[in-house]
Protein backbone atom coordinates (compact mmCIF):
# COMPACT_ATOMS: atom_id res chain seq x y z
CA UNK A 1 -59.21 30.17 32.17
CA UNK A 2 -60.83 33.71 30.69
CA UNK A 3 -57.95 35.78 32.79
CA UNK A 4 -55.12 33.03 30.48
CA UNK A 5 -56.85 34.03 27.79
CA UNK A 6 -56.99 37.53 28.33
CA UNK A 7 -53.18 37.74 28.82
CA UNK A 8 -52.30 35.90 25.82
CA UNK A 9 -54.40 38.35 23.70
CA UNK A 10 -52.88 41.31 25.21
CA UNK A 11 -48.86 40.25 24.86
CA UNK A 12 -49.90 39.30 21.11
CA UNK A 13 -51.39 42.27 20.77
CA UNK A 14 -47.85 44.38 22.36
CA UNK A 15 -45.87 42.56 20.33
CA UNK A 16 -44.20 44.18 17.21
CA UNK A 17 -44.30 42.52 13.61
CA UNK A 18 -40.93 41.27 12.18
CA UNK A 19 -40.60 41.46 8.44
CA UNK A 20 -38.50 39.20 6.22
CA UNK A 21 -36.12 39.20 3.83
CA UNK A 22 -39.03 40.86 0.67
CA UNK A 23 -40.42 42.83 3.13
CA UNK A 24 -43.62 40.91 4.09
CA UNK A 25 -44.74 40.96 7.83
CA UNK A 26 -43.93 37.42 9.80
CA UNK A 27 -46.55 36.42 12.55
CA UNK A 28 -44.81 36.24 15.81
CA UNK A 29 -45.35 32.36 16.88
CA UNK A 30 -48.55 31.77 19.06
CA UNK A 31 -48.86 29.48 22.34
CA UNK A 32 -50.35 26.89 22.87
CA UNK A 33 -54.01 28.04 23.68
CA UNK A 34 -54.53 25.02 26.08
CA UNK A 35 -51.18 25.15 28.11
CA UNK A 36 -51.37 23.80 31.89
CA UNK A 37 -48.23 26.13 32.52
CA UNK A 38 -48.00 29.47 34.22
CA UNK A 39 -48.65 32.63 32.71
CA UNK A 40 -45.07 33.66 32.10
CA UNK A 41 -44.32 30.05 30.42
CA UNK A 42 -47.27 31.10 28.21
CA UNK A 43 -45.49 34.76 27.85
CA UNK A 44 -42.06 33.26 27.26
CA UNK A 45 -43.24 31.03 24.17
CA UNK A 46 -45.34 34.16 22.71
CA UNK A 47 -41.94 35.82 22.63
CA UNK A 48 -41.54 37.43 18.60
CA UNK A 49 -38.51 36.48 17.08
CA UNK A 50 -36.40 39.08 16.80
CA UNK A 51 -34.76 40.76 13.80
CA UNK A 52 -31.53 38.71 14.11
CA UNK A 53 -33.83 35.58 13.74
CA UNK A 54 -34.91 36.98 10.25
CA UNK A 55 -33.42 34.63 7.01
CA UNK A 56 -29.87 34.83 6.38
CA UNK A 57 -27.60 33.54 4.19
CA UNK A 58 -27.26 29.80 4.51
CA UNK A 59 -24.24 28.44 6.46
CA UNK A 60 -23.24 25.07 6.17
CA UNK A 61 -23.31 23.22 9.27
CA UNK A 62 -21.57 20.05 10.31
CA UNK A 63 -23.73 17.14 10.45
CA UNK A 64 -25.30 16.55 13.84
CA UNK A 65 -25.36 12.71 14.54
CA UNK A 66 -28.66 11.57 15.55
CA UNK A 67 -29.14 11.13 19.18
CA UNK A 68 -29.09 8.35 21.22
CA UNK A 69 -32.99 7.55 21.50
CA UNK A 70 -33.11 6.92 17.76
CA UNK A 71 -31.08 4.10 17.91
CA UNK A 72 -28.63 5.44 15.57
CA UNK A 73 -24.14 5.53 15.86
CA UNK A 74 -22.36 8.53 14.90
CA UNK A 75 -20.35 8.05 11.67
CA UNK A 76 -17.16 9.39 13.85
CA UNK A 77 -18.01 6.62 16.25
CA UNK A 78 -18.74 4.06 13.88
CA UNK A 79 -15.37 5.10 12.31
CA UNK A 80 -13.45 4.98 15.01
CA UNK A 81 -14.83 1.90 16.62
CA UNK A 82 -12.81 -1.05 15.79
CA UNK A 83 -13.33 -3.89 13.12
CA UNK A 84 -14.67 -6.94 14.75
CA UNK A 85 -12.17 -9.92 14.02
CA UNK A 86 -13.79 -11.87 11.21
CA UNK A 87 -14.40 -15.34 12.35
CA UNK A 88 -11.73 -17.66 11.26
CA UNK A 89 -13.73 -20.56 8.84
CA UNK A 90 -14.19 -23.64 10.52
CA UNK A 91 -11.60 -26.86 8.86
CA UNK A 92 -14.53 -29.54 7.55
CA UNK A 93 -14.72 -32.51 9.92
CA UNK A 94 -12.54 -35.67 8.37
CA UNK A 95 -14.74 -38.45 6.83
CA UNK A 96 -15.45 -41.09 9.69
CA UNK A 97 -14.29 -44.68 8.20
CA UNK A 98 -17.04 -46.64 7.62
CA UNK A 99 -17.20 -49.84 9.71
CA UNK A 100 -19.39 -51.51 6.56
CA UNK A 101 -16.73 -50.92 3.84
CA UNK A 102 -13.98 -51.12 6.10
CA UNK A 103 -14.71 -54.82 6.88
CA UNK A 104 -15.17 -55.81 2.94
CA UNK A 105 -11.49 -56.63 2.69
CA UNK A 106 -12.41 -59.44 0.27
CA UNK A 107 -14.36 -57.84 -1.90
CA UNK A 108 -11.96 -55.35 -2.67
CA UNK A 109 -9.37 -57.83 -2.88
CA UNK A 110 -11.51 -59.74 -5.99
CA UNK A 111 -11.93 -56.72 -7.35
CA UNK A 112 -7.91 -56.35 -8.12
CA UNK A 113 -7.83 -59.80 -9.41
CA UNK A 114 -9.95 -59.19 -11.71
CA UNK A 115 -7.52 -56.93 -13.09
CA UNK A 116 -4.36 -58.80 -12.06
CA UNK A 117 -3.18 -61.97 -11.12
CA UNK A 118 -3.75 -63.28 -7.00
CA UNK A 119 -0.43 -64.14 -7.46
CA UNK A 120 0.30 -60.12 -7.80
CA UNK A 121 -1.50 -59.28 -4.87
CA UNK A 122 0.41 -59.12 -1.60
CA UNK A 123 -0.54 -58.41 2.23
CA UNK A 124 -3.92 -55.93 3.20
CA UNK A 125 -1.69 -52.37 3.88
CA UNK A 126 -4.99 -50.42 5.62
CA UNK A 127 -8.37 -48.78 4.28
CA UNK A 128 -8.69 -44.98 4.56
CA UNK A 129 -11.86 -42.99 4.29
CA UNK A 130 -11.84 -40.31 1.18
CA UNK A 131 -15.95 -39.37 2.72
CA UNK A 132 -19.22 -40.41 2.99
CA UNK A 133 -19.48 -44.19 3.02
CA UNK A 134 -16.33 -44.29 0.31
CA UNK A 135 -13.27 -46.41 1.45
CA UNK A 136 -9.87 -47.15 -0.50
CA UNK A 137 -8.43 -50.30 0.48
CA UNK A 138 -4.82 -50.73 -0.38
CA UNK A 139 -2.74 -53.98 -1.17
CA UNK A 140 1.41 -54.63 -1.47
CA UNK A 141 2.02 -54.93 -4.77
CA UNK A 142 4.24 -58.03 -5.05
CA UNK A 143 5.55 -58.07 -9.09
CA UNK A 144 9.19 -57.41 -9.34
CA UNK A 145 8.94 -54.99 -12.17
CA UNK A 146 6.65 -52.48 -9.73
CA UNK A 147 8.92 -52.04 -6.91
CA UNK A 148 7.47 -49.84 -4.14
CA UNK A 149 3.95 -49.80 -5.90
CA UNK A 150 0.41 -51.12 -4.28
CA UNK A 151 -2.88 -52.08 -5.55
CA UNK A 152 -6.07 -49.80 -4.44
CA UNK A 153 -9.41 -50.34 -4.79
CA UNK A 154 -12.41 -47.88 -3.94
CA UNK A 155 -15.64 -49.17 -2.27
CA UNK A 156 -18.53 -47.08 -1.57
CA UNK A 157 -22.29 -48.28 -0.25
CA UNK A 158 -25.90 -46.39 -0.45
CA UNK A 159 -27.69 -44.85 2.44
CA UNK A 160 -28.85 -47.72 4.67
CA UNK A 161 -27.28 -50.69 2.37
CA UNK A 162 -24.98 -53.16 3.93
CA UNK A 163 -23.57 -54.17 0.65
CA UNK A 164 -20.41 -52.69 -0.43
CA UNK A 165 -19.85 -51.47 -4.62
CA UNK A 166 -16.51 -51.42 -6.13
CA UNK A 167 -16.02 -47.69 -7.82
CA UNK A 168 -12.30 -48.39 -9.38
CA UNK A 169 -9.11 -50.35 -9.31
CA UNK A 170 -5.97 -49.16 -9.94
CA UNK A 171 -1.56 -49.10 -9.33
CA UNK A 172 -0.63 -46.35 -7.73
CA UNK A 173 3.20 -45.81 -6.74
CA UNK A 174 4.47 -45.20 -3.34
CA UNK A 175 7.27 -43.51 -1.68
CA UNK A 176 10.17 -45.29 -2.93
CA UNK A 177 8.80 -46.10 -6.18
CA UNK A 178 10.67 -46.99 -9.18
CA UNK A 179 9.17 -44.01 -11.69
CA UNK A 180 9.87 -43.18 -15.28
CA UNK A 181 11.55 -39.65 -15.99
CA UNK A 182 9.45 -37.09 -16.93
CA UNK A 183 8.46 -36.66 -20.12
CA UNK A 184 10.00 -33.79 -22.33
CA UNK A 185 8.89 -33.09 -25.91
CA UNK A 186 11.28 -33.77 -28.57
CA UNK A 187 11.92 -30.71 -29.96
CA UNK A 188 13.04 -29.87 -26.46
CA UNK A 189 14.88 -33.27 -25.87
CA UNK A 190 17.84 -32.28 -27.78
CA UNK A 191 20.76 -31.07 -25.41
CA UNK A 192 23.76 -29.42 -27.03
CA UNK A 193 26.28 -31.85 -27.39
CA UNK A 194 23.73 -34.55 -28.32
CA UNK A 195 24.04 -34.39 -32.17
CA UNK A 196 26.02 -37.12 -34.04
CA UNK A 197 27.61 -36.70 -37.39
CA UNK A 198 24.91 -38.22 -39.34
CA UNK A 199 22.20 -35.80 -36.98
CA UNK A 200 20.03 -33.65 -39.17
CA UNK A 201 17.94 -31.41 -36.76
CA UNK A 202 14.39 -29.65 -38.26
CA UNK A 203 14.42 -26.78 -39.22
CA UNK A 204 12.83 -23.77 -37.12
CA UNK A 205 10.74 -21.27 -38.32
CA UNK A 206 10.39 -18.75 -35.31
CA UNK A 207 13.95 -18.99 -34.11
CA UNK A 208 14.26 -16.22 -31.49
CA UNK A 209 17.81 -16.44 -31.58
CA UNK A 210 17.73 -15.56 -35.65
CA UNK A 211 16.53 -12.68 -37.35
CA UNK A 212 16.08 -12.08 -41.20
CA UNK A 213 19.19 -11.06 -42.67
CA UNK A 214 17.08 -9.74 -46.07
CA UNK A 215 14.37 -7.21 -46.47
CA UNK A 216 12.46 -5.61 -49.17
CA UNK A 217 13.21 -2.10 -49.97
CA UNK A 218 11.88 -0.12 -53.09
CA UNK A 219 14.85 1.52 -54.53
CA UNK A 220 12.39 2.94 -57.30
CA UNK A 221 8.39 2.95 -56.64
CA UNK A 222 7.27 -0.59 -57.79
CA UNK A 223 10.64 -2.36 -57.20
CA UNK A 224 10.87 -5.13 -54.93
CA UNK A 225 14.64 -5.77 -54.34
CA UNK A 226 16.13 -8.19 -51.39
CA UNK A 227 19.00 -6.01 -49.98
CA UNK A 228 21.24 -6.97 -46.62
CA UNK A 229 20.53 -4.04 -43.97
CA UNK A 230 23.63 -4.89 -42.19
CA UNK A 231 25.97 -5.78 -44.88
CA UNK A 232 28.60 -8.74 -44.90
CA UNK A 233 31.23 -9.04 -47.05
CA UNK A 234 30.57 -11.88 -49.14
CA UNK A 235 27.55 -13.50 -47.17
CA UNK A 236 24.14 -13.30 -48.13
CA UNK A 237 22.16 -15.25 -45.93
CA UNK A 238 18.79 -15.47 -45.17
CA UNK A 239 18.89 -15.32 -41.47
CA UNK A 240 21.36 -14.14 -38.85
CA UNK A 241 21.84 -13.97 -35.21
CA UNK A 242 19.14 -11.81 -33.01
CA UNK A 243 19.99 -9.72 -30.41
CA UNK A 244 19.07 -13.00 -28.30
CA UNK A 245 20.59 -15.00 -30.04
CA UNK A 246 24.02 -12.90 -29.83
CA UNK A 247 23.21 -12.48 -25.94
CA UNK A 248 23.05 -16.44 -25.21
CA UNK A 249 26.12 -17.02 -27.48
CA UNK A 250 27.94 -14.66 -25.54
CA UNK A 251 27.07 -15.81 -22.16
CA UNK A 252 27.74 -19.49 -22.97
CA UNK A 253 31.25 -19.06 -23.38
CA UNK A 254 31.98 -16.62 -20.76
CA UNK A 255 30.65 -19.34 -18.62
CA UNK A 256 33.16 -22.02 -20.41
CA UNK A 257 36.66 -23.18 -19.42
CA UNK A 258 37.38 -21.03 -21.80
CA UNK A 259 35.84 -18.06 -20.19
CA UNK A 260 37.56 -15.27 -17.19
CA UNK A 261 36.21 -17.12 -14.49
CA UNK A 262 38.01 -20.89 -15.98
CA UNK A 263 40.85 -22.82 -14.19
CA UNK A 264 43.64 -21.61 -16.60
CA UNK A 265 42.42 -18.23 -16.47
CA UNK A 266 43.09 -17.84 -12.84
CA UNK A 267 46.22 -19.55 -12.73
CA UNK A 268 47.47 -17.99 -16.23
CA UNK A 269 50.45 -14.94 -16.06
CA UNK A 270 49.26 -12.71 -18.94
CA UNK A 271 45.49 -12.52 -21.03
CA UNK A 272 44.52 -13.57 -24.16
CA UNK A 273 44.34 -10.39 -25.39
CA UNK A 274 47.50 -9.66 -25.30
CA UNK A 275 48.50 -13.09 -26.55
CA UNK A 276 50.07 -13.37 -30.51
CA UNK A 277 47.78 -15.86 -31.08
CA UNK A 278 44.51 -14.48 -30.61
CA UNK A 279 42.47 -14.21 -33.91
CA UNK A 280 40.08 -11.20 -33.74
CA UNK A 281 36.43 -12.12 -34.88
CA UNK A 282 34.11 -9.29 -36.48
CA UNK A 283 30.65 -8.68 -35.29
CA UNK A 284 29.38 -6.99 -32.08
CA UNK A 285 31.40 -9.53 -29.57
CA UNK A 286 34.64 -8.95 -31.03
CA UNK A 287 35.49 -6.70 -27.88
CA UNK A 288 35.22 -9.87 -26.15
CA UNK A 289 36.50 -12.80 -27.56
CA UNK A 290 38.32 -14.32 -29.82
CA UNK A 291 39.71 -17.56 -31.93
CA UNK A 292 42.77 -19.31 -30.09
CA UNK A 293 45.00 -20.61 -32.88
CA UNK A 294 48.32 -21.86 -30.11
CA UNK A 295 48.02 -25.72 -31.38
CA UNK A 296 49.55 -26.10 -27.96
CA UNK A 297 46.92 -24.32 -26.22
CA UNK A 298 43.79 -26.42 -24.81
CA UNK A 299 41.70 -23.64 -26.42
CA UNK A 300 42.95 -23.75 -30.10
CA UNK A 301 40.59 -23.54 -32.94
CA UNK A 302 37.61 -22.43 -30.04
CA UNK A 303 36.61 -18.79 -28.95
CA UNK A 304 38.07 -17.75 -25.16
CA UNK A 305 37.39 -14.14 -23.59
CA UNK A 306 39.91 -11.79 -24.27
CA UNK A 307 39.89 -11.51 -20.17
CA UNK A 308 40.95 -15.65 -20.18
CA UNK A 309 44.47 -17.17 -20.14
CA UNK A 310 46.70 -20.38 -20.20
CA UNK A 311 49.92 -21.32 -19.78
CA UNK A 312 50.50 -20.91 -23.64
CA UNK A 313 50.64 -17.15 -23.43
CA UNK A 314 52.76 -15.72 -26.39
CA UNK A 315 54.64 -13.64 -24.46
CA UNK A 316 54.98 -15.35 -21.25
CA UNK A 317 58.16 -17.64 -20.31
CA UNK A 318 59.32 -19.44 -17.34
CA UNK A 319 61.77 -18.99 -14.89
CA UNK A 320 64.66 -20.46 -16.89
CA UNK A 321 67.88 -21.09 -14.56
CA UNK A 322 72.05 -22.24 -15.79
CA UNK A 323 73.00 -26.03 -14.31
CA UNK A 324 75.55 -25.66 -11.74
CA UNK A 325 78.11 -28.53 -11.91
CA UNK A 326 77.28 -30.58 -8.80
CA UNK A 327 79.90 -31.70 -6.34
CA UNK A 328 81.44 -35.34 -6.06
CA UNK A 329 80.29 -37.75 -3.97
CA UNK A 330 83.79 -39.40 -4.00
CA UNK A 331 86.66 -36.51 -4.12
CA UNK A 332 89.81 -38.65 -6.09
CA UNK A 333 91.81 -35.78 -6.69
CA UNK A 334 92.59 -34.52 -3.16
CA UNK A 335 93.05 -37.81 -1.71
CA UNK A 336 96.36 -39.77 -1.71
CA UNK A 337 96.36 -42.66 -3.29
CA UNK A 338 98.45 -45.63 -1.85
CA UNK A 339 100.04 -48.47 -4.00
CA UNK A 340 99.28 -51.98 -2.49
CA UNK A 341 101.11 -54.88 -3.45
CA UNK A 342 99.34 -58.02 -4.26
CA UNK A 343 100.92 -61.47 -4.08
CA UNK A 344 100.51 -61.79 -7.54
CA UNK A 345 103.02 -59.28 -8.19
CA UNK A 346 105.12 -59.98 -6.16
CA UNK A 347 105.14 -63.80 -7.13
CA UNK A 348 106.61 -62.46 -10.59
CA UNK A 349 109.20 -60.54 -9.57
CA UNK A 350 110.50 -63.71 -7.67
C-alpha cells in the first residue's frame, strides 16, 4: 500500500501544469487513491492533459443517440422504422331480436287499430330489431288509396320485464309505393311556357338577370339627377338585362330549333346571315342573332343565330328543270290505219 502511494506522489509531482485559456494553472486529474489496479493503470489515469486538451472554440456536434442500456431509440431509427397499421375499428354487433317483443304480434297489431281501422290492417310482414329490447313489427297495408304502403309499430320492454310498451305507430311507404312529387316552392314552380294570358307573375326585387338601368350622378355638387349610363334611344327604364341575364338569354336560343345545332340548320343550303330577311337587333348579341321576318319561314317574328338556316333562305332556289314532252303510249301516226266495213254499211248501199 505505502510503495502505491509513494508512486502516485512522485508521477504527480513530475507532471507539468497545463494552463487555460486566461492563463490560470489546471490541476492535472488525480487517481483514484484506493485503486485495486496495477501501478501503471494508476500511472495511466494520472496522465495531465495535454495542451491540445486545453478549451477551444465550441464545435457543434451531431447528436449522439443514447445507448442501448437506457432504454432509449435513436430519432434516425424511430424515423425510419415503419408506421404500425392503425387498427381498423371494429363494425358494432347488430341488435339480437328479442324473443319477448318478437312474440307480441298482437299487441302491436291493437296498437295500429287504434289508429286505423282492423279492416285496414292486412297480413304480419316480419319484426326487425332497431337495438336493445326495441322491435318494429310491420303489417300489409290493405286500403286502396295506399298502394305498396304498410303499417309499423315499435315495441320496446325494460330490463327484466316480460311486458312489451308500444313507442309509436305509423304508415310508412315501401318499394313500389304510390308517392306524391316533391315539393317545389312556388316562386320556383313556374316553368317558362307556363304563363296564360290572364298570368300576372310578382314582381322580383333581386333579379340577377336585371340590373338598374338609372343611377344618381351629381352633375353640379348637391344635384341628384337620374341619368341612363348606357343610353337608349327613347327608353328609360328602370331596369335592364345583367350580364347574366344577357348570358342565359343567349344560350337559350342557341340551344333552340332555332339555334346552329337545329334540324333546319343542318339540312339548310345558305345561313341566316346572309338571308334578306334577317332583321339585325342592337345590343351586345347582335353579332349573333337576329329577328326572322320570311312569313314562310318556321322562324318568323322569333330570334335564330345568324349561324342557323331553313329552307326559306332569300337567296337560295331549287333545282328547277323544263318538262320534256313524254312519248305516246299508242303511236297513231305511224301506223296504217285499215277501213273495215260493217254490215250496216253495207246494208245501205244495197
Amino acid at each position: 500500500m505505502s510503495g502505491l502511494f509513494d508512486r502516485w506522489i512522485a508521477s504527480v509531482q513530475s507532471t507539468p501544469r497545463a494552463e487555460s485559456g486566461d492563463g490560470t494553472a489546471v490541476e492535472p486529474s488525480q487517481p483514484a487513491l484506493f485503486d485495486t489496479g496495477t501501478a501503471e493503470a494508476a500511472s495511466r489515469d494520472a496522465e495531465p492533459a495535454s495542451a491540445a486538451e486545453a478549451p477551444a472554440p465550441a464545435v457543434e456536434q451531431p447528436p449522439v443517440a443514447e445507448t442501448a442500456s437506457a432504454g432509449a431509440v435513436p430519432e434516425s431509427a424511430a424515423a425510419k422504422a415503419p408506421a404500425a397499421p392503425a387498427r381498423p375499428a371494429r363494425k358494432p354487433a347488430p341488435p339480437v331480436l328479442d324473443a319477448v317483443l318478437a312474440a307480441a304480434v298482437d299487441v302491436a297489431r291493437e296498437a295500429i287499430a287504434e289508429a286505423a281501422g282492423a279492416s285496414e290492417i292486412g297480413a304480419h310482414l316480419g319484426a326487425v330489431a332497431e337495438g336493445t329490447r326495441l322491435v318494429t313489427h310491420s303489417f300489409e297495408c290493405t286500403t286502396p288509396a295506399y298502394r305498396g304502403w304498410h303499417w309499423v309499430a315499435v315495441l320496446a320492454r325494460a330490463p327484466r320485464s316480460k311486458k312489451a310498451t308500444v313507442c309509436e305507430t305509423a304508415l310508412l311507404p315501401g318499394a313500389d309505393a304510390l308517392l306524391a312529387p316533391e315539393w317545389v316552392p312556388w316562386e320556383n314552380r313556374v316553368q317558362p311556357g307556363d304563363m296564360g294570358p290572364k298570368d300576372v307573375l310578382p314582381r322580383e326585387e333581386d333579379d340577377p338577370n336585371l340590373d338598374l338601368g338609372l343611377e344618381q350622378v351629381d352633375a353640379q355638387p348637391g344635384d341628384d339627377i337620374d341619368q341612363v349610363p348606357n343610353f337608349e334611344f327613347g327608353l328609360g327604364r328602370v331596369r335592364v338585362l345583367s350580364r347574366e341575364g344577357i348570358a342565359k338569354a343567349a344560350g337559350r336560343w342557341e340551344r333552340s330549333d332555332a339555334g346552329p345545332e337545329g334540324e333546319y340548320a343542318k339540312k339548310a343550303d345558305a345561313q341566316c346571315s346572309t338571308c334578306g330577311y334577317l332583321m339585325p337587333i342592337a345590343g351586345s348579341v347582335r353579332t349573333r342573332f337576329g329577328v326572322c321576318a320570311n312569313a314562310w319561314s318556321p322562324f318568323d317574328g322569333r330570334v335564330v343565330a345568324l349561324d342557323a338556316g331553313c329552307g326559306a333562305h332569300s337567296e337560295t332556289d331549287v333545282a328547277r328543270h323544263r318538262p320534256a314532252p313524254s312519248e305516246a303510249v299508242l303511236d297513231e301516226i305511224n301506223e296504217p290505219l285499215e277501213m273495215i266495213e260493217t254490215g250496216a254499211g253495207s246494208a245501205q248501199r244495197d
